[in-house]
C-alpha atoms as a PDB file:
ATOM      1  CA  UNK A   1       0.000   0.000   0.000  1.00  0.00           C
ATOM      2  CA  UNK A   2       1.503   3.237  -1.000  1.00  0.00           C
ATOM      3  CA  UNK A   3       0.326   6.930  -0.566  1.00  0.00           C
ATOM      4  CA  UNK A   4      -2.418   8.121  -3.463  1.00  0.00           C
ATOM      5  CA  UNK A   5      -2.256  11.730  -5.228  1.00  0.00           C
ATOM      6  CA  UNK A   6      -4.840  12.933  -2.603  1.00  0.00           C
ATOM      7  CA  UNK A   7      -2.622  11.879   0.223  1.00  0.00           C
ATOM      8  CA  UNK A   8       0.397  13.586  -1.556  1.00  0.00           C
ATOM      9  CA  UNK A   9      -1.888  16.948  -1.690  1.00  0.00           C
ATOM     10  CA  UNK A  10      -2.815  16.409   1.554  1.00  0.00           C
ATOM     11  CA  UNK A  11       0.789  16.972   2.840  1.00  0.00           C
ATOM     12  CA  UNK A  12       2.179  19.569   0.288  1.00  0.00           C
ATOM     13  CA  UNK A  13      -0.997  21.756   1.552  1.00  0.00           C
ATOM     14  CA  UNK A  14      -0.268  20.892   5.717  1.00  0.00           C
ATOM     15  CA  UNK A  15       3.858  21.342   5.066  1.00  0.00           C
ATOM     16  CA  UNK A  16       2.654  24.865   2.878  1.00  0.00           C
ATOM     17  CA  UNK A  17       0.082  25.886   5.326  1.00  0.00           C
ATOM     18  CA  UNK A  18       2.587  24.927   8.903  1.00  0.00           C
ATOM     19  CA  UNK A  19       5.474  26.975   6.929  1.00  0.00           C
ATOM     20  CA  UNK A  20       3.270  30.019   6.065  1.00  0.00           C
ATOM     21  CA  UNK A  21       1.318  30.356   9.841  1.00  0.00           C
ATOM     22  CA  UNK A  22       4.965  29.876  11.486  1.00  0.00           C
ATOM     23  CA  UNK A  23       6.957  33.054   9.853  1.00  0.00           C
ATOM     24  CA  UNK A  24       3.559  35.046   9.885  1.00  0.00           C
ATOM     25  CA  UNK A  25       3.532  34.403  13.795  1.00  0.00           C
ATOM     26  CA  UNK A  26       7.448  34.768  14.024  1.00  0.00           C
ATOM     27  CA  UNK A  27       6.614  38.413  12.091  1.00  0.00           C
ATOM     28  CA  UNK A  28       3.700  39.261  14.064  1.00  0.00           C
ATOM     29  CA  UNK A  29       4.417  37.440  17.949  1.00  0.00           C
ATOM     30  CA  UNK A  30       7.942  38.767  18.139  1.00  0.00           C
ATOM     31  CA  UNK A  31       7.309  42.479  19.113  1.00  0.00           C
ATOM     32  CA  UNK A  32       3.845  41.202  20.908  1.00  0.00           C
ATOM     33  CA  UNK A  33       6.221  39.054  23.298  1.00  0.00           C
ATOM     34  CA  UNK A  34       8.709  41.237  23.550  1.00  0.00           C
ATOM     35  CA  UNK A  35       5.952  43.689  24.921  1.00  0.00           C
ATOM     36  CA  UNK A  36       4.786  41.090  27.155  1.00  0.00           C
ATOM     37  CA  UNK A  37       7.935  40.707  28.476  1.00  0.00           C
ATOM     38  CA  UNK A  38       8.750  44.572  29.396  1.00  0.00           C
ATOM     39  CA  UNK A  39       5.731  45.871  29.689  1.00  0.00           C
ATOM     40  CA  UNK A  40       4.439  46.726  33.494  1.00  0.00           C
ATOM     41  CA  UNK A  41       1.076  47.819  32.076  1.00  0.00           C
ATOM     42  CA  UNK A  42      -1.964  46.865  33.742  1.00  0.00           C
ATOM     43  CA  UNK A  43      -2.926  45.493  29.949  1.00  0.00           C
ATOM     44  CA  UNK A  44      -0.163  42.631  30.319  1.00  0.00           C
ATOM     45  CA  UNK A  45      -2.233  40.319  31.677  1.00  0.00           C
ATOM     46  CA  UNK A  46      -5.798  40.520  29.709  1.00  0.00           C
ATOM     47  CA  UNK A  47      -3.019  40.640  26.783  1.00  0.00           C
ATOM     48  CA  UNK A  48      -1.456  37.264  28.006  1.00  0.00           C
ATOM     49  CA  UNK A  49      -4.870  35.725  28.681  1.00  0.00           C
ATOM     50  CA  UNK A  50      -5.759  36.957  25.338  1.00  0.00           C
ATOM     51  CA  UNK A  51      -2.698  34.834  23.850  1.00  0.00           C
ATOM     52  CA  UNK A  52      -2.911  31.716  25.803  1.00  0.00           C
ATOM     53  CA  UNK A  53      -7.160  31.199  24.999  1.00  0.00           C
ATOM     54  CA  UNK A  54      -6.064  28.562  22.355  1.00  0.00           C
ATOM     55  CA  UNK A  55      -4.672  26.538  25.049  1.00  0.00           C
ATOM     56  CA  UNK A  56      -7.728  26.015  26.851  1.00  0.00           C
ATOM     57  CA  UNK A  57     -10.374  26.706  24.346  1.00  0.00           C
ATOM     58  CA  UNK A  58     -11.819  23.543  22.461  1.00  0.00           C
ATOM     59  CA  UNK A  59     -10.813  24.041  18.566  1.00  0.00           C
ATOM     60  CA  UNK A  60     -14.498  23.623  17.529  1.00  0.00           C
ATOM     61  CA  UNK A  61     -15.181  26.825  19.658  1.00  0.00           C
ATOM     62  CA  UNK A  62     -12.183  28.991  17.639  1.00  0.00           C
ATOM     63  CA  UNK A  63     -13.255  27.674  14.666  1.00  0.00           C
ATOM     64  CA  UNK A  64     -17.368  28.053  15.070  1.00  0.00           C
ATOM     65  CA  UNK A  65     -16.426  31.793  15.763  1.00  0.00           C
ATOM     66  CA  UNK A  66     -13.930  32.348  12.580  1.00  0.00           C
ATOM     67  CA  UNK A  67     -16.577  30.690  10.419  1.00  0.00           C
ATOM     68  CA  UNK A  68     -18.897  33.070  11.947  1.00  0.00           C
ATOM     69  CA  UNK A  69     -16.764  36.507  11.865  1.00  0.00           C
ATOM     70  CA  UNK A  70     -15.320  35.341   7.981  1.00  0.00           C
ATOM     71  CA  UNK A  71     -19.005  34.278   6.851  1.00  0.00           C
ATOM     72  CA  UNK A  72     -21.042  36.309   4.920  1.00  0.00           C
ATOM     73  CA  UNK A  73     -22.575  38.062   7.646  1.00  0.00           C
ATOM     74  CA  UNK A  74     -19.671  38.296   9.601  1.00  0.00           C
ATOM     75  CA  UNK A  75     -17.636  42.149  10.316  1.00  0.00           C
ATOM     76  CA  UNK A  76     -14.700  40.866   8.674  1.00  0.00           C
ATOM     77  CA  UNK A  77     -16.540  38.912   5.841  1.00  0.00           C
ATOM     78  CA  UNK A  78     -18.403  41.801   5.049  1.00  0.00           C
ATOM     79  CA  UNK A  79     -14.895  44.013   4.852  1.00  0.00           C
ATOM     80  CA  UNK A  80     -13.437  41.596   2.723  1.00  0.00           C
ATOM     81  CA  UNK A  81     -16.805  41.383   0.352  1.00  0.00           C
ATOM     82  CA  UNK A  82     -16.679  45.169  -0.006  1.00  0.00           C
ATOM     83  CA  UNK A  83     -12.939  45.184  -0.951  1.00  0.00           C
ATOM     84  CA  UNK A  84     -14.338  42.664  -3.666  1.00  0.00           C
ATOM     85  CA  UNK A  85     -12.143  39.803  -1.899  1.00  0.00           C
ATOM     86  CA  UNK A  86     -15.072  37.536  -1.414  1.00  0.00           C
ATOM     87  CA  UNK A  87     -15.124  35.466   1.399  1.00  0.00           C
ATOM     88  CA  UNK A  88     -12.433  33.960   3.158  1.00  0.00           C
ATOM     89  CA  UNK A  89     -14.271  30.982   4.461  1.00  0.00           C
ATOM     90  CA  UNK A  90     -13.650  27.381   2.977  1.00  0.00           C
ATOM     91  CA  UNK A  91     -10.012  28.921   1.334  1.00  0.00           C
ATOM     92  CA  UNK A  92      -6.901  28.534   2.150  1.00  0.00           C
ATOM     93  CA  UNK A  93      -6.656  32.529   3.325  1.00  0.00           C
ATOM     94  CA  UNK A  94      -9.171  31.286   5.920  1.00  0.00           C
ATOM     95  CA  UNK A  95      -7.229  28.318   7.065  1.00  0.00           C
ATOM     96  CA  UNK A  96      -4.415  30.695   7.402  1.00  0.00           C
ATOM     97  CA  UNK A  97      -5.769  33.078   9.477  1.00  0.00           C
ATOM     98  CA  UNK A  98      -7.275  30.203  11.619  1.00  0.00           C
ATOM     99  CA  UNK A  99      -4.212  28.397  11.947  1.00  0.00           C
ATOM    100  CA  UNK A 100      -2.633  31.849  13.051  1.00  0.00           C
ATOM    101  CA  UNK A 101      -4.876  32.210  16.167  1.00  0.00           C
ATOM    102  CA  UNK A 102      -4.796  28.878  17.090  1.00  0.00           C
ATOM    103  CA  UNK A 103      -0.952  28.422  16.765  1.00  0.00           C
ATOM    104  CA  UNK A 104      -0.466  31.593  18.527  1.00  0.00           C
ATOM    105  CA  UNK A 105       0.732  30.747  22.169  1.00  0.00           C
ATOM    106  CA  UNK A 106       2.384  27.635  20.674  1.00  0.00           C
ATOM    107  CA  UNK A 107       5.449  30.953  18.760  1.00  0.00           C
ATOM    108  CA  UNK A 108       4.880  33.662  21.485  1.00  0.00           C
ATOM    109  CA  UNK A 109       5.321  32.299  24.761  1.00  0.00           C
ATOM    110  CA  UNK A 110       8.977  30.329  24.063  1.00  0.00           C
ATOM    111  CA  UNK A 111       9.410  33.706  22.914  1.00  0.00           C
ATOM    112  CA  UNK A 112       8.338  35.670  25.934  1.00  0.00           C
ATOM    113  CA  UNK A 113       9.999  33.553  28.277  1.00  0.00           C
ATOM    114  CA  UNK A 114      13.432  33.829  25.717  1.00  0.00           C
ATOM    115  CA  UNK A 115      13.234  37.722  25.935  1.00  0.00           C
ATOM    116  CA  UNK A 116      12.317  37.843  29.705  1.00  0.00           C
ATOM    117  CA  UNK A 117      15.505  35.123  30.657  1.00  0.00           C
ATOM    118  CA  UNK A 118      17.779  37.689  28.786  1.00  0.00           C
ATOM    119  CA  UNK A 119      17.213  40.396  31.436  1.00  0.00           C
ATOM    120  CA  UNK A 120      17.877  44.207  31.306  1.00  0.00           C
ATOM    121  CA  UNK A 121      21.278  44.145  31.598  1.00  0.00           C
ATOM    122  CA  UNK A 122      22.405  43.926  27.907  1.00  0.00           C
ATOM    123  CA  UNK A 123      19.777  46.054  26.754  1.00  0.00           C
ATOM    124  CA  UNK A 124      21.508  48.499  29.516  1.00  0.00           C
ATOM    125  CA  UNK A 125      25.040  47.791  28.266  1.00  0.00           C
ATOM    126  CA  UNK A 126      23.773  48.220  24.555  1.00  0.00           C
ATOM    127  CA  UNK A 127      22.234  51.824  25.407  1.00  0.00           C
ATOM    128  CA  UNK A 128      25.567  53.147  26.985  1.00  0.00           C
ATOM    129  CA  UNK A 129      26.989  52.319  23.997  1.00  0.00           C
ATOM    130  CA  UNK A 130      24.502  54.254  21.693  1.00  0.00           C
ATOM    131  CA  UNK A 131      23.000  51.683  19.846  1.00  0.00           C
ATOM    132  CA  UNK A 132      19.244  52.610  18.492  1.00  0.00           C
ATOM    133  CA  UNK A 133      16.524  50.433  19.101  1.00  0.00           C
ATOM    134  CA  UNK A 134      17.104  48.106  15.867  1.00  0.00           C
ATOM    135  CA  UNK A 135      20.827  47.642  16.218  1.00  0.00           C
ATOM    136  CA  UNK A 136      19.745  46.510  20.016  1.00  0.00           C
ATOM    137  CA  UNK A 137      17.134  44.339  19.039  1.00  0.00           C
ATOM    138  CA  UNK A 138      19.336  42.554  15.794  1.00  0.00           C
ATOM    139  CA  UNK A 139      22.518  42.962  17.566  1.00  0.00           C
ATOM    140  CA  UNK A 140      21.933  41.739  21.108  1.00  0.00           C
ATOM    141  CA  UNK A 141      17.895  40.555  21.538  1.00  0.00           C
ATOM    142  CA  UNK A 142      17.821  38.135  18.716  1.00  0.00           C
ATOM    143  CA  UNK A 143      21.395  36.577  19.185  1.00  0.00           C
ATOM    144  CA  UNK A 144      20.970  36.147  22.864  1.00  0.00           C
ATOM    145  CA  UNK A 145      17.031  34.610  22.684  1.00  0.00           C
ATOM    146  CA  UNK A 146      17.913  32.518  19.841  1.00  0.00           C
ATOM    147  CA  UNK A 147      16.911  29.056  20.897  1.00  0.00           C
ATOM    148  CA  UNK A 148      13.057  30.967  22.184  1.00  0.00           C
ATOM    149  CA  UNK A 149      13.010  31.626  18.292  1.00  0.00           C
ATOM    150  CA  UNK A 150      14.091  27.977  17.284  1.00  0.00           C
ATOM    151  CA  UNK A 151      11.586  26.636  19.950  1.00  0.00           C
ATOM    152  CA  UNK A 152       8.973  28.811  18.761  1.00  0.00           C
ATOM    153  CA  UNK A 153       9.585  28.173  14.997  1.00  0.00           C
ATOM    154  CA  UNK A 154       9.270  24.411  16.225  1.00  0.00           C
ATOM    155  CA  UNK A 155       6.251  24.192  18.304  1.00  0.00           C
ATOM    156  CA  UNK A 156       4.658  26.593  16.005  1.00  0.00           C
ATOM    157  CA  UNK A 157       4.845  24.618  12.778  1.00  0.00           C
ATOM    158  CA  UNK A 158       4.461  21.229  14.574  1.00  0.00           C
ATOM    159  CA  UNK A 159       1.090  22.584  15.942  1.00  0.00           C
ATOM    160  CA  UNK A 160      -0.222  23.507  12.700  1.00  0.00           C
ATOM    161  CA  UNK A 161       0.326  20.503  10.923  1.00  0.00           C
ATOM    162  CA  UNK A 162      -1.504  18.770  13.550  1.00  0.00           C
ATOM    163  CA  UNK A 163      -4.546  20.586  13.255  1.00  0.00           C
ATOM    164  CA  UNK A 164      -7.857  19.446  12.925  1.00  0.00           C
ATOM    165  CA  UNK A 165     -11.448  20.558  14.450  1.00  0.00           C
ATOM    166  CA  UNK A 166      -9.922  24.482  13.558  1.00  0.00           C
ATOM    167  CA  UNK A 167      -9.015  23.975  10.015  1.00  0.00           C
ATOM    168  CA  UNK A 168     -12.376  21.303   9.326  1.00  0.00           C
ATOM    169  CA  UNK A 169     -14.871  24.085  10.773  1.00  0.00           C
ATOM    170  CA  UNK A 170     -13.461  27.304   8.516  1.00  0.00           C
ATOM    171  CA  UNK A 171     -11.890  25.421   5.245  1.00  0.00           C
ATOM    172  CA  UNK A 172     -14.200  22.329   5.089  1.00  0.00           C
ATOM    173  CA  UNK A 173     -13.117  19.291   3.222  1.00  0.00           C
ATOM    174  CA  UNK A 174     -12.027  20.613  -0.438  1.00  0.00           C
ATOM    175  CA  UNK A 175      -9.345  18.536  -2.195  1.00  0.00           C
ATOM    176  CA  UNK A 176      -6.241  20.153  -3.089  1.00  0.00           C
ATOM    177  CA  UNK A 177      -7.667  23.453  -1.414  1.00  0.00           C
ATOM    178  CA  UNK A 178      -8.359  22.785   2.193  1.00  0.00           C
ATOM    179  CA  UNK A 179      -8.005  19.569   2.620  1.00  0.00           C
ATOM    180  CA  UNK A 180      -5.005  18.773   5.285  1.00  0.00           C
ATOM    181  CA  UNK A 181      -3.556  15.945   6.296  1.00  0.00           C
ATOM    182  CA  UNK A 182      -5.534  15.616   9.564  1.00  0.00           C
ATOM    183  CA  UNK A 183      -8.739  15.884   7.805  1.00  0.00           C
ATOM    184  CA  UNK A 184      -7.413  13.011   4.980  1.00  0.00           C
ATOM    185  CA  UNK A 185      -6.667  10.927   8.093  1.00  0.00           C
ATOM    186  CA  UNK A 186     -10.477  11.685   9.028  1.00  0.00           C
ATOM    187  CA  UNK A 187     -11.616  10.907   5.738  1.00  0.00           C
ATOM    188  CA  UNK A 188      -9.886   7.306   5.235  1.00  0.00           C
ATOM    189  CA  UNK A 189     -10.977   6.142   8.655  1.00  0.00           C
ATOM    190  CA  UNK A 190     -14.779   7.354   8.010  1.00  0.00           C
ATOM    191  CA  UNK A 191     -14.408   5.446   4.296  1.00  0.00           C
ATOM    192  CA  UNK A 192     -12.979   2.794   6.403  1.00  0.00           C
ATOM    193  CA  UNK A 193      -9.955   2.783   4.490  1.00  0.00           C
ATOM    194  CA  UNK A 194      -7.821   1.765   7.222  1.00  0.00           C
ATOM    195  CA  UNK A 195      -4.401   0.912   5.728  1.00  0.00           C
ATOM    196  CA  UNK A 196      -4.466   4.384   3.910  1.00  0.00           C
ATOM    197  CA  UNK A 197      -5.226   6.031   6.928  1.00  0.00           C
ATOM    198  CA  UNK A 198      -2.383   4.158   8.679  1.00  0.00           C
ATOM    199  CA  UNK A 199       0.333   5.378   6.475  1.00  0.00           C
ATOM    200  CA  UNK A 200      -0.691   8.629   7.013  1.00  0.00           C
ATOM    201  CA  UNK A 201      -1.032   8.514  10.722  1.00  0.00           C
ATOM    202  CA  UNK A 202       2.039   6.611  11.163  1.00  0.00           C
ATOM    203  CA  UNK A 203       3.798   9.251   9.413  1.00  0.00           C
ATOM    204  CA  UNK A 204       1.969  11.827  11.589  1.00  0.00           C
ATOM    205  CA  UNK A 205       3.619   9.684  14.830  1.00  0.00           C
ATOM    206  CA  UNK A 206       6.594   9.276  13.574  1.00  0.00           C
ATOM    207  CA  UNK A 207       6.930  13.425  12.379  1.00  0.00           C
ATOM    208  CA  UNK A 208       5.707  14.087  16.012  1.00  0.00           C
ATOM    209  CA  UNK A 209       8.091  12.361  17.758  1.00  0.00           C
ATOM    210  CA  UNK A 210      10.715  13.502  15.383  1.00  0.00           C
ATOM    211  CA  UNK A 211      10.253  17.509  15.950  1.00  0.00           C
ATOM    212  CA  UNK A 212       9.746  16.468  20.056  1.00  0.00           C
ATOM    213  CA  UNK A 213      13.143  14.739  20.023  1.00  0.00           C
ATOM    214  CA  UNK A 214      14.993  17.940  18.054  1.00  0.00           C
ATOM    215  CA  UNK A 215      13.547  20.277  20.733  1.00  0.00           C
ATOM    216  CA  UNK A 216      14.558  17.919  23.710  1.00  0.00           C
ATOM    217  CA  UNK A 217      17.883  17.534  21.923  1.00  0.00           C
ATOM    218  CA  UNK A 218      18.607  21.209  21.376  1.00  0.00           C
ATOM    219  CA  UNK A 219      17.082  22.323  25.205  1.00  0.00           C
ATOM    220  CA  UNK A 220      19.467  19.560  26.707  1.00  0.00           C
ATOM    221  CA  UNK A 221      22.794  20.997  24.598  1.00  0.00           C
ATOM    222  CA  UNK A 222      21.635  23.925  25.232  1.00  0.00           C
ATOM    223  CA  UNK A 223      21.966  23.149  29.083  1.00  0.00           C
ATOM    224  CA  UNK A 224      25.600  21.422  28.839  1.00  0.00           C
ATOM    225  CA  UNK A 225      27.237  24.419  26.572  1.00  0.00           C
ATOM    226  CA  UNK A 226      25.557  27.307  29.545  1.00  0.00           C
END
């Protein structure tokens, strides 16, 4: 038994879609944790909260409330129909956005913890010497909370390809469009095609285990070289 063309879509749209969410969220939950981790404003926390919902929200919930807000009807659905977008519902756009919000903790909290470990003491060091803002933030921030940003990259595309009840509510089942490799998996066990949906999983498994055992490997040299 051997993986069919649908299976093979199924994967080049996951690997496309996990690559895509993961350097959107490194772009957009890099200055959001650095905030997080300066900030003293009494907005930290309802900010934080804000972040870590996916956590402890069911995915059916996120993505009942996406289809809802990207529908028709919906504020941002009706934006994106009067910029003659259309809807972003049952498209890849949608599963992107989706997979954004529900990835989100996943890239910014390795991140906030990397830029809170680092302390104020280089950024103190770095202002006596006159560097601006950017050369602090390239020069000293990024070198010195590196492995928050390999951990995030990590966790953040390793959550996304495992989505399911997020990606099924807004993009639906469409082959070659939507359809993921979680939802394929879905779609062989309901046909009861079992050995298909074996391959698949067991790939799945072993890709898991895989990305757990680089992050595992990379926290524990991590720990011998500091």
């Amino acid at each position: 038994m051997t993986l069919s063309s649908a299976d093979y879509s199924a994967i080049w749209l996951t690997l496309k879609l996990a690559s895509l969410t993961t350097v959107i969220l490194l772009v957009i939950g890099t200055p959001i944790a650095l905030w997080l981790s300066r900030t003293r404003s009494w907005l930290r926390s309802p900010v934080g909260a804000i972040v870590a919902l996916p956590l402890v929200l069911p995915p059916t919930v996120i993505g009942f409330y996406l289809l809802l807000a990207l529908g028709p009807n919906g504020w941002i659905g009706q934006l994106t129909q009067s910029l003659g977008l259309g809807t972003l519902t049952f498209s890849f756009a949608g599963l992107v956005i989706g997979s954004v919000l529900y990835s989100m903790p996943f890239v910014i909290q390795p991140l906030q913890n990397a830029f809170s470990a680092i302390g104020t003491r280089p950024l103190e060091v770095a202002a006596t010497l006159r560097a601006n803002p950017w050369d602090t933030f390239f020069s000293v921030i990024v070198p010195l909370a590196r492995p928050g940003f390999i951990t995030a990259a990590i966790l953040g595309f390793a959550h996304t390809v495992g989505e399911f009840g997020v990606v099924l509510m807004i993009g639906g089942n469409i082959p070659d469009k939507t359809r993921v490799v979680s939802v394929q998996i879905y779609d062989h066990v309901e046909a009861m095609e079992y050995a298909q949906a074996h391959w698949l999983a067991g790939a799945m498994l072993v890709f898991s285990f895989v990305v757990l055992l680089a992050l595992y490997s990379s926290r524990k040299t991590k720990a011998v070289w500091s």
